[in-house]
C-alpha atoms as a PDB file:
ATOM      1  CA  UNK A   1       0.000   0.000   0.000  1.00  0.00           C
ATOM      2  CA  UNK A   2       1.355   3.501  -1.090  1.00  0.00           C
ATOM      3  CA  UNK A   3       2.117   5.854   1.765  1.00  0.00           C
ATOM      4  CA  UNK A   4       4.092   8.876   2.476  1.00  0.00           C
ATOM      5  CA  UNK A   5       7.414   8.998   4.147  1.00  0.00           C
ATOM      6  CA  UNK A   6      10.017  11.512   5.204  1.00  0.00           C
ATOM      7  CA  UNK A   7      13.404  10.680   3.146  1.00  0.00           C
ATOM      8  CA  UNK A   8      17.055  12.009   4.120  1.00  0.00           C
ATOM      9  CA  UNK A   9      17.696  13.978   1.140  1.00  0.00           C
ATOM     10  CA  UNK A  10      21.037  15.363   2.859  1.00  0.00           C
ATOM     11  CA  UNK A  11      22.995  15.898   6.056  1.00  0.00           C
ATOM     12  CA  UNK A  12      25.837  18.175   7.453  1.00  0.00           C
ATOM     13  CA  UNK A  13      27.713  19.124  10.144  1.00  0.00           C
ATOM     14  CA  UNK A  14      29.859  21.694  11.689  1.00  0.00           C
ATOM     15  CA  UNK A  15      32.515  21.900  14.549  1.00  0.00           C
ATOM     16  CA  UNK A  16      34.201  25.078  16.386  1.00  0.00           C
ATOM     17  CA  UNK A  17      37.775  24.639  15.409  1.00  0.00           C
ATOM     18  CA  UNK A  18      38.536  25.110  19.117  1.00  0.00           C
ATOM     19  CA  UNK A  19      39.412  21.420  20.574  1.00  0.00           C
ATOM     20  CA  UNK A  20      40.154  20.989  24.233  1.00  0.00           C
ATOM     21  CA  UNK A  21      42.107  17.579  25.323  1.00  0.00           C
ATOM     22  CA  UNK A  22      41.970  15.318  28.240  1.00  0.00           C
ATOM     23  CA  UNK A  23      45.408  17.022  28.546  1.00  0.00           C
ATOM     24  CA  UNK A  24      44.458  20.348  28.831  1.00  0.00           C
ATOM     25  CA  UNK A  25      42.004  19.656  31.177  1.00  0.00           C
ATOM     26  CA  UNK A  26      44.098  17.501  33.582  1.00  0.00           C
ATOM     27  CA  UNK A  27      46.450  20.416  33.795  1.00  0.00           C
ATOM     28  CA  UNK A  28      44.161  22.891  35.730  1.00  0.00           C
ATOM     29  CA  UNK A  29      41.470  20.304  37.545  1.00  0.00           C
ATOM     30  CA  UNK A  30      41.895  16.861  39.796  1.00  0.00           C
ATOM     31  CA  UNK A  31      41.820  14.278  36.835  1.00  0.00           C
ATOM     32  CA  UNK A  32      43.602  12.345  34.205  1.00  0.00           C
ATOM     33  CA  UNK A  33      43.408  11.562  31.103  1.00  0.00           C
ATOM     34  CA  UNK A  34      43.166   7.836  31.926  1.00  0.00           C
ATOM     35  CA  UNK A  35      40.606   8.171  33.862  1.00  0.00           C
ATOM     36  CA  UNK A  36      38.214  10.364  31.938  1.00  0.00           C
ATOM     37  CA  UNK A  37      39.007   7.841  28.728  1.00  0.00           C
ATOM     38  CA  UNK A  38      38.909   4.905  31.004  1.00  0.00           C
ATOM     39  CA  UNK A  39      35.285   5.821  32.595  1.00  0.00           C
ATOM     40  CA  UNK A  40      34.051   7.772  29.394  1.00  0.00           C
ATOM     41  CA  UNK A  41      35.671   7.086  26.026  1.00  0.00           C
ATOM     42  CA  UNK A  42      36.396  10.433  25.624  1.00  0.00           C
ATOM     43  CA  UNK A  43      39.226  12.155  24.661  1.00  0.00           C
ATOM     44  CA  UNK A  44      38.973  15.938  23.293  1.00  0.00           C
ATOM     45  CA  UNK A  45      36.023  18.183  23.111  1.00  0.00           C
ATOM     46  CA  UNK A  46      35.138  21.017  20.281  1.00  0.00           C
ATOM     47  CA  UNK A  47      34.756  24.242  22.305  1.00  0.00           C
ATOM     48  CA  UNK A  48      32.861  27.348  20.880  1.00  0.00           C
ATOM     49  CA  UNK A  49      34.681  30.610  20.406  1.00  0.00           C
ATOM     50  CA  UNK A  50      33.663  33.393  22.258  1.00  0.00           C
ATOM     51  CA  UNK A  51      32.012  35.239  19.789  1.00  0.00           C
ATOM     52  CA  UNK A  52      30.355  31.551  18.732  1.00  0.00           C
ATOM     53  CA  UNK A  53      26.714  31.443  19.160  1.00  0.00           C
ATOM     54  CA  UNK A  54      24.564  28.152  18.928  1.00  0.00           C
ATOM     55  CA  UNK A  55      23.243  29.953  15.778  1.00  0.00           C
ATOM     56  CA  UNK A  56      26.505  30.034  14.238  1.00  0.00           C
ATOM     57  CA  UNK A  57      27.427  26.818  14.620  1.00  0.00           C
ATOM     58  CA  UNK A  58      23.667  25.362  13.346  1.00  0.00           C
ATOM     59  CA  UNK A  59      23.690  27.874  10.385  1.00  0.00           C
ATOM     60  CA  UNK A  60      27.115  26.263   9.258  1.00  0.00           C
ATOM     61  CA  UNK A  61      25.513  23.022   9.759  1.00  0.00           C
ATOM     62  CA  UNK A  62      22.401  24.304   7.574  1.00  0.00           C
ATOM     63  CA  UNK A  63      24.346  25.154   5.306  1.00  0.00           C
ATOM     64  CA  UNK A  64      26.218  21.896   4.611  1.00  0.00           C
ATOM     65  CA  UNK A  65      23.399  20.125   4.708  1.00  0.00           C
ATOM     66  CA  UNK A  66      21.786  22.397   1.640  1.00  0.00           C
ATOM     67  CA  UNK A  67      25.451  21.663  -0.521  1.00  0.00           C
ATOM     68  CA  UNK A  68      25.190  18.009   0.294  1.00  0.00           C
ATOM     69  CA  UNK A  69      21.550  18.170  -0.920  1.00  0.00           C
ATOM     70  CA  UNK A  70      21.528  20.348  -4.080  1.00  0.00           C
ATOM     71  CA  UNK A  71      19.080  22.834  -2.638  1.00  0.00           C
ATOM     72  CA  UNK A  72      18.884  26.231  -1.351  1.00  0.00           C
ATOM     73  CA  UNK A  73      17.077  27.919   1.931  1.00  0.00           C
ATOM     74  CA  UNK A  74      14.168  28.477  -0.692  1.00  0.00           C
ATOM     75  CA  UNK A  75      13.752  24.945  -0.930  1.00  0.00           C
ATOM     76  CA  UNK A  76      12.584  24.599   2.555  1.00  0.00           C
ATOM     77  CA  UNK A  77       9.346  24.755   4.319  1.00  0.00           C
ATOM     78  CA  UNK A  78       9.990  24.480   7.891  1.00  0.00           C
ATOM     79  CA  UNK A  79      13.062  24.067  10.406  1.00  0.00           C
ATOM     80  CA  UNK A  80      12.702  22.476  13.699  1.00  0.00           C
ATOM     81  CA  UNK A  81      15.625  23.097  15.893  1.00  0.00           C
ATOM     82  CA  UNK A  82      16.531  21.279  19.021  1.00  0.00           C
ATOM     83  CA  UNK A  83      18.499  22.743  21.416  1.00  0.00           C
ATOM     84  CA  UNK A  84      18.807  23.181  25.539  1.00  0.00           C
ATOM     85  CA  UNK A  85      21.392  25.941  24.727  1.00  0.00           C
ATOM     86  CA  UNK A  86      20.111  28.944  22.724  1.00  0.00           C
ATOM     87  CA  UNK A  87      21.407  32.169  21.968  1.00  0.00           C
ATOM     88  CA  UNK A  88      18.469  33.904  23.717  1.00  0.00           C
ATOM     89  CA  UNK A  89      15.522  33.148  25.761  1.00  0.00           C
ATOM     90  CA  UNK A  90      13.541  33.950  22.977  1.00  0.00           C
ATOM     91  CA  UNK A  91      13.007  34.220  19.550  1.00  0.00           C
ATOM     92  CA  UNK A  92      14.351  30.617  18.602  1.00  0.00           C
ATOM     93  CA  UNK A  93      17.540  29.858  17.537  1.00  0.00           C
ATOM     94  CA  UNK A  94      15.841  28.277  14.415  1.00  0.00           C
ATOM     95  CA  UNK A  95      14.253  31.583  12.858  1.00  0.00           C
ATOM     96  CA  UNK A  96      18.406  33.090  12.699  1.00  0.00           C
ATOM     97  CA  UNK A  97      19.039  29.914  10.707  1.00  0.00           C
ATOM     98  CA  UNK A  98      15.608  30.746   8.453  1.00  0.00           C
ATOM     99  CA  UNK A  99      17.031  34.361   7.529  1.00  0.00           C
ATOM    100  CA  UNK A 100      20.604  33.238   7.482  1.00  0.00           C
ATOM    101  CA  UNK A 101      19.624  30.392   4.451  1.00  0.00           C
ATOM    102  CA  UNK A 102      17.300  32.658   2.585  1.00  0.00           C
ATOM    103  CA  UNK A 103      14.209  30.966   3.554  1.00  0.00           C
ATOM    104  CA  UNK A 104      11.866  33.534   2.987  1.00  0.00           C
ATOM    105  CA  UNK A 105       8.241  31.647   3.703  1.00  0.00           C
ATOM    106  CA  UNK A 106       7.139  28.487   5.754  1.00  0.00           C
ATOM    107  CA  UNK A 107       7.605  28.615   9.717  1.00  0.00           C
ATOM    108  CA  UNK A 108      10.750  27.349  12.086  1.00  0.00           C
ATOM    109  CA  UNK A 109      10.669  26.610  15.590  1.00  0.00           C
ATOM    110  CA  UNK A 110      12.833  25.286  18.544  1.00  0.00           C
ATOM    111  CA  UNK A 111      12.435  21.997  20.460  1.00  0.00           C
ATOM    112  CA  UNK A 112      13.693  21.223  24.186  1.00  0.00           C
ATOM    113  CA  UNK A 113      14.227  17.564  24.740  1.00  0.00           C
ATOM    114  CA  UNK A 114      18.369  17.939  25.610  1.00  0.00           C
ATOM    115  CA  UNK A 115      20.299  15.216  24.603  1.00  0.00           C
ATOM    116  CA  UNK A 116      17.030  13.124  23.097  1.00  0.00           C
ATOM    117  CA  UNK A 117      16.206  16.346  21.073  1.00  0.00           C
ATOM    118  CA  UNK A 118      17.168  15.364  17.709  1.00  0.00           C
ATOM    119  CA  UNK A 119      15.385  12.302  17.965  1.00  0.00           C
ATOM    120  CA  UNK A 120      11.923  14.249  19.312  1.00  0.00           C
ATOM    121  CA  UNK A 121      12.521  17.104  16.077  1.00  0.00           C
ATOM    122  CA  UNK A 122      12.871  13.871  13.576  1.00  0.00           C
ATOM    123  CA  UNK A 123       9.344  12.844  15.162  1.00  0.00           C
ATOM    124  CA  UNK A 124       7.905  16.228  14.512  1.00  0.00           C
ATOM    125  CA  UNK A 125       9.570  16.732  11.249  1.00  0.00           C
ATOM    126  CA  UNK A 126       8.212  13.367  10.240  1.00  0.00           C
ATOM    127  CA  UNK A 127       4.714  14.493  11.091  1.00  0.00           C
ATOM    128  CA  UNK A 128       5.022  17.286   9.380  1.00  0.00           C
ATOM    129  CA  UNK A 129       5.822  15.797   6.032  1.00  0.00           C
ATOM    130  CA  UNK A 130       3.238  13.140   6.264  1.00  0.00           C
ATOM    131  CA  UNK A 131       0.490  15.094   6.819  1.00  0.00           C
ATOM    132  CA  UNK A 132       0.540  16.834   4.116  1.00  0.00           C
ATOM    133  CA  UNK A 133       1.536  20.409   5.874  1.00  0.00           C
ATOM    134  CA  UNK A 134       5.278  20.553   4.281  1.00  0.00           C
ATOM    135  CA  UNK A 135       7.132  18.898   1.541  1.00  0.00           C
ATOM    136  CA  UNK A 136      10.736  19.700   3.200  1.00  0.00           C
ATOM    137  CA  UNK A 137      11.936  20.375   6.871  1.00  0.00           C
ATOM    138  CA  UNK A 138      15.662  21.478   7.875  1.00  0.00           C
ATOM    139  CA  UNK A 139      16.525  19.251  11.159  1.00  0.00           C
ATOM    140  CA  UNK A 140      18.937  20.011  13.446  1.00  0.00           C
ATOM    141  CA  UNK A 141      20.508  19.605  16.645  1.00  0.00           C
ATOM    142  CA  UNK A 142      22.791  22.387  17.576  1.00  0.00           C
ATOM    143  CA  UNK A 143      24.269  23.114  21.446  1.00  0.00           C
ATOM    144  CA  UNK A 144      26.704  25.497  23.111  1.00  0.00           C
ATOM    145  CA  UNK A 145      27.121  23.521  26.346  1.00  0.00           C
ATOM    146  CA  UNK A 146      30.388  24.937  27.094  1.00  0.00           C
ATOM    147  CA  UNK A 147      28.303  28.187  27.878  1.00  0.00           C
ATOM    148  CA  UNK A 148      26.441  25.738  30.801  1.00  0.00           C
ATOM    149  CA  UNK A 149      29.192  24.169  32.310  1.00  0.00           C
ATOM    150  CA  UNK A 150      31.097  24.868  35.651  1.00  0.00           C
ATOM    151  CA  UNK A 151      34.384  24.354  34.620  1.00  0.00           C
ATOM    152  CA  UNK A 152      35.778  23.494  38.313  1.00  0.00           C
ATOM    153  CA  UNK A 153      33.323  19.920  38.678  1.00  0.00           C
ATOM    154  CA  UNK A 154      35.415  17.605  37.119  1.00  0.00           C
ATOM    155  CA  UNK A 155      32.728  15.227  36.982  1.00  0.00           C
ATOM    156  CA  UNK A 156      30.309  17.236  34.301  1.00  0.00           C
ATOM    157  CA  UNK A 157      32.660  19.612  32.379  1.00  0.00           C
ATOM    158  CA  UNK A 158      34.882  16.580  31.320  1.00  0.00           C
ATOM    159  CA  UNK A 159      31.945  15.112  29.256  1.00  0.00           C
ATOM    160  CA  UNK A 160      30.471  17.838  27.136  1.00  0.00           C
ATOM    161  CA  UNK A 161      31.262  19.805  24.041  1.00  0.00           C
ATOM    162  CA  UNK A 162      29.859  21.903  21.252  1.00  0.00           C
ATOM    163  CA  UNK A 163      28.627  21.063  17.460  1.00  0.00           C
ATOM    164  CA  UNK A 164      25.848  20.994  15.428  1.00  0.00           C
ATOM    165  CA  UNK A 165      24.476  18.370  12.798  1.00  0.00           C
ATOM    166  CA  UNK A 166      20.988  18.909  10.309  1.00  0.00           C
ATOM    167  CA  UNK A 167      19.603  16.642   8.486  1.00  0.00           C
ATOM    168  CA  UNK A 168      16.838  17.351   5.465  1.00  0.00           C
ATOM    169  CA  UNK A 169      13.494  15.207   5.098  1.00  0.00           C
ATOM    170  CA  UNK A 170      11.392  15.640   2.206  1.00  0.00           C
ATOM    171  CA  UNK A 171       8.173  13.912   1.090  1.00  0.00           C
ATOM    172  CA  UNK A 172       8.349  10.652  -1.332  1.00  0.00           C
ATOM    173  CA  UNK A 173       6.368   8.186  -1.876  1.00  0.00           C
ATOM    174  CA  UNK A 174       6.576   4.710  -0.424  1.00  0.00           C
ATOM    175  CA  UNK A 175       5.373   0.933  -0.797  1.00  0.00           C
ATOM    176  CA  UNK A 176       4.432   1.100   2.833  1.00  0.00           C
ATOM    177  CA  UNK A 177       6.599  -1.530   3.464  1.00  0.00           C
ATOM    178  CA  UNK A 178      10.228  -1.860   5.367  1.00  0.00           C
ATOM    179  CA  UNK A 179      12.292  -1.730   2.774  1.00  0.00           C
ATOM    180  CA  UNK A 180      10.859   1.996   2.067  1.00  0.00           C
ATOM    181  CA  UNK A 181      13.767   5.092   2.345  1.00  0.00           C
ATOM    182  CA  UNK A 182      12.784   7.301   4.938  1.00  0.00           C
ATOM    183  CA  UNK A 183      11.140   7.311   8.533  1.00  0.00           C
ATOM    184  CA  UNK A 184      10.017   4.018   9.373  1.00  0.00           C
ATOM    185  CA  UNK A 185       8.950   4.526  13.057  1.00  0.00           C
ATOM    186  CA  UNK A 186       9.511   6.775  16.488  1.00  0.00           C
ATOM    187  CA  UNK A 187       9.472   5.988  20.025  1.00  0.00           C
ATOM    188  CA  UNK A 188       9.381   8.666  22.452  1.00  0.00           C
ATOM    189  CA  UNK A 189       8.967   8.701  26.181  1.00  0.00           C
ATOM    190  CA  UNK A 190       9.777  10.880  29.602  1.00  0.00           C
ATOM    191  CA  UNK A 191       9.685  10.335  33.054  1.00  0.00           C
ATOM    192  CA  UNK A 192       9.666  13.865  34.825  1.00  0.00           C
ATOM    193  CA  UNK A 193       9.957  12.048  38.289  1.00  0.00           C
ATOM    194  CA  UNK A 194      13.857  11.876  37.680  1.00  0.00           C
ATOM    195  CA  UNK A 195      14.015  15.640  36.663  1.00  0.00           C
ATOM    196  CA  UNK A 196      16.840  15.798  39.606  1.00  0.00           C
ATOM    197  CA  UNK A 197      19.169  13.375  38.480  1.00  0.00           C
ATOM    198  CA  UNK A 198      20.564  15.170  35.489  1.00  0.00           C
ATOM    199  CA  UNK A 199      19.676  18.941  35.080  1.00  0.00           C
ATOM    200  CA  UNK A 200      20.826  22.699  35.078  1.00  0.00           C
ATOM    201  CA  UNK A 201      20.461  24.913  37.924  1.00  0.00           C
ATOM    202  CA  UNK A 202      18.959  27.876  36.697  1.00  0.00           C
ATOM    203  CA  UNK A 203      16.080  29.208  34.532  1.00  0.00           C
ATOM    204  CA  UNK A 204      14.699  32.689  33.681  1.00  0.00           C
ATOM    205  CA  UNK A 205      11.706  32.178  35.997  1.00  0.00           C
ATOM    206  CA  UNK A 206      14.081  30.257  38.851  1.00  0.00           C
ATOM    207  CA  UNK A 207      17.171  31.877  39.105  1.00  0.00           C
ATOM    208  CA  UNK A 208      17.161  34.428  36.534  1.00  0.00           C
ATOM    209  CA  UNK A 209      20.351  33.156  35.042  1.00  0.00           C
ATOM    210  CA  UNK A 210      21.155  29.950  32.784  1.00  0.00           C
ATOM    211  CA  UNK A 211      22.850  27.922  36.032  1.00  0.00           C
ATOM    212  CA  UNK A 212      25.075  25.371  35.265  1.00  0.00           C
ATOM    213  CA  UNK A 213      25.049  21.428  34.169  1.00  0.00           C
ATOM    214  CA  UNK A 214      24.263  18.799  37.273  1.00  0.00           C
ATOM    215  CA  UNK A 215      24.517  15.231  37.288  1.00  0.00           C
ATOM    216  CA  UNK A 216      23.958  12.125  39.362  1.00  0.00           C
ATOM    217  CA  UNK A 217      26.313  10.208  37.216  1.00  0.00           C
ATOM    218  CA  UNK A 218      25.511   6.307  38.836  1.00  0.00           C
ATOM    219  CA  UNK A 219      21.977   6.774  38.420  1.00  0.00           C
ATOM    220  CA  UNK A 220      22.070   8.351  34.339  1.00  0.00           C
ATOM    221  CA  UNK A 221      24.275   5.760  33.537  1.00  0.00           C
ATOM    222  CA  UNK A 222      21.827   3.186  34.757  1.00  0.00           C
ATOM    223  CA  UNK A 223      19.060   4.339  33.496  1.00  0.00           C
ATOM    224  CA  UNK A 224      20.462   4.834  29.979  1.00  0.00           C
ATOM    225  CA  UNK A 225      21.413   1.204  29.578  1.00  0.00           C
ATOM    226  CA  UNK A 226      18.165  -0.044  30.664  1.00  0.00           C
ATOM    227  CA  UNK A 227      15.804   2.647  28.800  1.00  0.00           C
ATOM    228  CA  UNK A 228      17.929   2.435  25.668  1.00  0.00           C
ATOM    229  CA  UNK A 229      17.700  -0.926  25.089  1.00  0.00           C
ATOM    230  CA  UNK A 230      13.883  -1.167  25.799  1.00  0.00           C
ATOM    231  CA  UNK A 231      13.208   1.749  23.303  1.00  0.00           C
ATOM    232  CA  UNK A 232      15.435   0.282  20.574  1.00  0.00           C
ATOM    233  CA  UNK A 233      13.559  -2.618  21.267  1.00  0.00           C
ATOM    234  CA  UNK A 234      10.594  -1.136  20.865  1.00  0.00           C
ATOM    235  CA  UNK A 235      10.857   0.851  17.864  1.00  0.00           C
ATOM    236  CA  UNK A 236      12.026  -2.690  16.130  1.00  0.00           C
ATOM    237  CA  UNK A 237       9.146  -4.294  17.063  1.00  0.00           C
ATOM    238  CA  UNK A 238       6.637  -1.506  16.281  1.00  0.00           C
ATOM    239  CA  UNK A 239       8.736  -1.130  12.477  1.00  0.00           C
ATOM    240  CA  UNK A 240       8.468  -5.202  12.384  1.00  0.00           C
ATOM    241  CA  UNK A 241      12.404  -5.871  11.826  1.00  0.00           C
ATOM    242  CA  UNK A 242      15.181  -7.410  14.279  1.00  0.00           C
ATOM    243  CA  UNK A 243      18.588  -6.468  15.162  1.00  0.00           C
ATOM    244  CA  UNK A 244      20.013  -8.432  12.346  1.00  0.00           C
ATOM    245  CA  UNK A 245      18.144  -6.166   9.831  1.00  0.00           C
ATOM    246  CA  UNK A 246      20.367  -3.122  11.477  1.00  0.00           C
ATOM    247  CA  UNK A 247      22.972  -2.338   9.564  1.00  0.00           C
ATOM    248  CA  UNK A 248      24.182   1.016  11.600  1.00  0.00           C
ATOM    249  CA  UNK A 249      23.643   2.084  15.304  1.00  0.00           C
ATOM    250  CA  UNK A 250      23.733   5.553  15.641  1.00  0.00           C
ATOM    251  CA  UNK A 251      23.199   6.483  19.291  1.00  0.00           C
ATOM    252  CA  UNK A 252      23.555   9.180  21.710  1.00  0.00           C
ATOM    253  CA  UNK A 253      27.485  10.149  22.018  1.00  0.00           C
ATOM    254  CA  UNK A 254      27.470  10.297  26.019  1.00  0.00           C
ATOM    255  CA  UNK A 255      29.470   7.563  27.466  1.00  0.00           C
ATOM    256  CA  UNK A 256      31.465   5.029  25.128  1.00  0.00           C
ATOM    257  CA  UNK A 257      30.132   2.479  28.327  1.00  0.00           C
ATOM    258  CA  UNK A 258      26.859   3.282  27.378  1.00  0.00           C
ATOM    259  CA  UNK A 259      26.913   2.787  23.640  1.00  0.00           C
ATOM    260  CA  UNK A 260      28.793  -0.654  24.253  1.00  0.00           C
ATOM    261  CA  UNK A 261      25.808  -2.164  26.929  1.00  0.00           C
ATOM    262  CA  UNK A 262      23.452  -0.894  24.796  1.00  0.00           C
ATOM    263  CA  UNK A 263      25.015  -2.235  21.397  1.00  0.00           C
ATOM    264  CA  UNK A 264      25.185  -5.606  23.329  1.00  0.00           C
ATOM    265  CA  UNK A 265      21.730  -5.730  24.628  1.00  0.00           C
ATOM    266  CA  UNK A 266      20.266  -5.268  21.149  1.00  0.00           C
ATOM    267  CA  UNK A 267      22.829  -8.081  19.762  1.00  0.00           C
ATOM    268  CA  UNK A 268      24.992  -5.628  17.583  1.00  0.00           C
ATOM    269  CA  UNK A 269      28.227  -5.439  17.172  1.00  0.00           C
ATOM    270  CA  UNK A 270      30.102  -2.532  17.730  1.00  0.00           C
ATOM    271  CA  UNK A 271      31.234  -2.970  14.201  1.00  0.00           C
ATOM    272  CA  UNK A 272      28.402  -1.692  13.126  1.00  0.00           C
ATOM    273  CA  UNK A 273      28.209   1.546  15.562  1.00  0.00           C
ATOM    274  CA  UNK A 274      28.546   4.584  14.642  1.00  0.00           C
ATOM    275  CA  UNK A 275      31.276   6.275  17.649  1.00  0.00           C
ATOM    276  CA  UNK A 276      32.047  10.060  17.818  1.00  0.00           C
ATOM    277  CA  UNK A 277      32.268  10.312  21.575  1.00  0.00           C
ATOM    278  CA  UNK A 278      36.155   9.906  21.750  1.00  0.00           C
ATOM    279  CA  UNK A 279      36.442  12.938  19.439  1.00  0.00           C
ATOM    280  CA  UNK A 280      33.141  15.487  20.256  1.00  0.00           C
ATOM    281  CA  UNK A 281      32.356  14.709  23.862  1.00  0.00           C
ATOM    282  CA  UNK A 282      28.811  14.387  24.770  1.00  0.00           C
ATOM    283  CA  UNK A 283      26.932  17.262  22.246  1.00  0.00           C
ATOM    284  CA  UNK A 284      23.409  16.420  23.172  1.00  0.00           C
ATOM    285  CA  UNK A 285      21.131  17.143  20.714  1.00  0.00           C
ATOM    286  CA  UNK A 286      23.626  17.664  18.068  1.00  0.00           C
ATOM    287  CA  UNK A 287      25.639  14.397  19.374  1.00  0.00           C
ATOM    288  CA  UNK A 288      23.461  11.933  16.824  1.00  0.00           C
ATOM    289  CA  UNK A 289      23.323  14.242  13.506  1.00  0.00           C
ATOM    290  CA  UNK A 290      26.805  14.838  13.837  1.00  0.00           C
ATOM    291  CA  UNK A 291      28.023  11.272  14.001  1.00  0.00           C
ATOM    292  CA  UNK A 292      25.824  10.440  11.347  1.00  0.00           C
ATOM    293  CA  UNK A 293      26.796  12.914   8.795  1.00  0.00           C
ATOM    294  CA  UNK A 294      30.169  12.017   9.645  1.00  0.00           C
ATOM    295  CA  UNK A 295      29.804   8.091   9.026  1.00  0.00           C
ATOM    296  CA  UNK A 296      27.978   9.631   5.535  1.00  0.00           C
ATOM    297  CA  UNK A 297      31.059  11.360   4.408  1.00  0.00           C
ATOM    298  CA  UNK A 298      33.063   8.916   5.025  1.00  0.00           C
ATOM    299  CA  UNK A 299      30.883   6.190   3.475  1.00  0.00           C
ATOM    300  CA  UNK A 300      30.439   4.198   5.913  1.00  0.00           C
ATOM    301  CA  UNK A 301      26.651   4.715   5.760  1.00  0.00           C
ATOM    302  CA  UNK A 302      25.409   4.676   1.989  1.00  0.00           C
ATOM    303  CA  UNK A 303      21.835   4.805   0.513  1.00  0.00           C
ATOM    304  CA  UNK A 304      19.665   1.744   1.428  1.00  0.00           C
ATOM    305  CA  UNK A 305      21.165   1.270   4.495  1.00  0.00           C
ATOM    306  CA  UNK A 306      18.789   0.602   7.848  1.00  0.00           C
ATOM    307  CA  UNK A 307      19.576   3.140  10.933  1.00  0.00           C
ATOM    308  CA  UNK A 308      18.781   2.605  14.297  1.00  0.00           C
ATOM    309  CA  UNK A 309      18.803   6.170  16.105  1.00  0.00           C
ATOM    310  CA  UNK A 310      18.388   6.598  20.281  1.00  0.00           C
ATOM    311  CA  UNK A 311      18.956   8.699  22.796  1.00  0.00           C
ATOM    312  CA  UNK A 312      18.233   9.881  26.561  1.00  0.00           C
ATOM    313  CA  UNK A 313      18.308  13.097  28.288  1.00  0.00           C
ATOM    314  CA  UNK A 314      17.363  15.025  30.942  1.00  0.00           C
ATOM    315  CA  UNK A 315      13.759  15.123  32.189  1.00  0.00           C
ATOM    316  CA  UNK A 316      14.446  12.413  31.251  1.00  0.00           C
ATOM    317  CA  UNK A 317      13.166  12.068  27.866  1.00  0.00           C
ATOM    318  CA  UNK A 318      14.242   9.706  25.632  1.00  0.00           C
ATOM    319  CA  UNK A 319      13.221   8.383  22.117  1.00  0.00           C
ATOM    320  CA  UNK A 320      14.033   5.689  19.116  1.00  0.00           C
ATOM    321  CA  UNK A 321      13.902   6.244  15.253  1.00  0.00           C
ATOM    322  CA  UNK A 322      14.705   3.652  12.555  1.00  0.00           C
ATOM    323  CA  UNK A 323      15.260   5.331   9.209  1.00  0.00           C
ATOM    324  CA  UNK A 324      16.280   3.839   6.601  1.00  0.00           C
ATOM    325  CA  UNK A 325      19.083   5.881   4.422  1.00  0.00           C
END
């Protein structure tokens, strides 16, 4: 049966040129680079300039992802943004990128789900196309955390970094079956009863100032290996395909510990994962766009191929998306 999906027409990335080591870090706080490798995978972070603005770093994104595509701002109907780190409080970050592409009509927006936001603007994105209400939408996950970070607690400011990944979706036509390109299924979820386990201290109508990053580090951890393996196996089941259909995992970049339990409690290798972490850091809601346009510029992901997208953040929210390239 014929039915509408939302195909990756093109993808981009961009990363401040600024990169901050293990070294670097060890030098001025109580740590090591063994043991933030050894508990996180991670090596070096991308740090925003100080004249870098979330908006800068998504427009340069935006932009790739129009040259990679063949099209122009004027191409575009909407852009949904996701973000915990914008330039303001308001307008959204997403209506700079709209009059920085030349996008003269259609609407753009900002979405909060922190690290699961990319996966909760694909879900919108993909209800937007297959409704009927836009042909193309601009997706993209752009953050700043650096701005949101106390840069004395060794145990949060090691983790993060800054980038910003978009991806374009435009309406085709499918069979209706699994072996259609686009959006196959989404699985979102939150739980605000752990709101205090991973969140930032401050808010315009709290503190009256952005506040900084806070973590319970035991208890994220364990939740992310549990939650992302029941949402990956969710959206499998809903989409009616296994594990061994899968040919890329491309998760969350938090914790290399994370993406390895996870990996293993779906049954796939980490051959076929998709790891960024030991390079970006943890970029929340740009961590899974930018991985993926990576893998896609290198090749390692190619047209046809099935993608298994998840993440978790705070609220927590978290979410699943199999698209197939």
């Amino acid at each position: 049966m014929s039915m509408k999906r939302a195909r990756a027409v093109g993808c981009g990335h961009y990363l401040p040129s600024r990169v901050v080591t293990n070294e670097e870090l060890a030098a001025r706080l109580d740590t090591t680079d063994e043991w933030i490798r050894t508990r996180t995978g991670i090596r070096r972070r991308h740090v925003a300039a100080d004249d870098e603005k979330t908006s800068d770093l998504a427009i340069a994104a935006a932009q790739h992802a129009l040259a990679n595509a063949g099209l122009t701002g004027a191409d575009i109907d909407a852009i949904v943004l996701a973000t915990a780190t914008p330039d303001q409080t308001f307008p959204a970050v997403a209506t700079r990128v709209q009059h920085a592409i030349g996008m003269k009509n259609g609407f753009a927006f900002d979405l909060h789900a922190v690290c699961a936001g990319f996966i909760y603007a694909i879900a919108n994105a993909n209800s937007l196309i297959v409704s009927g209400m836009v042909r193309r939408v601009l997706v993209i996950g752009a953050e700043t955390f650096s701005r949101i970070l106390d840069w004395n607690d060794r145990s949060t400011c090691v983790l993060f970094g800054d980038g910003a990944g978009a991806v374009i979706l435009e309406a085709t036509e499918g069979e209706g079956s699994t072996a259609d390109r686009g959006v196959l299924g989404i699985c979102l979820h939150s739980d605000g009863a752990h709101n205090n386990i991973l969140y930032v201290s401050g808010g315009p109508s709290s503190t009256r100032d952005s506040g900084f990053v806070k973590m319970e580090g035991r208890e994220v951890f364990r939740h992310a290996v549990v939650k992302l393996a029941e949402v990956a196996d969710e959206v499998m089941e809903k989409v009616g395909v296994t594990s061994a259909d899968v040919d890329w995992i491309v998760p969350h970049q938090a914790n290399l510990r994370i993406i390895e339990s996870t990996a293993k409690k779906a049954s796939v290798p980490m051959s076929k994962v998709v790891v960024t972490v030991h390079d970006h850091g943890n970029t929340s809601a740009a961590s899974i766009p930018l991985a993926l346009s990576i893998a896609v510029a290198d090749g390692r992901i190619r047209p046809g191929n099935l993608l298994l997208m998840e993440a978790i953040g705070g609220g927590l929210a978290w979410g699943s998306a199999l698209l197939r390239w």
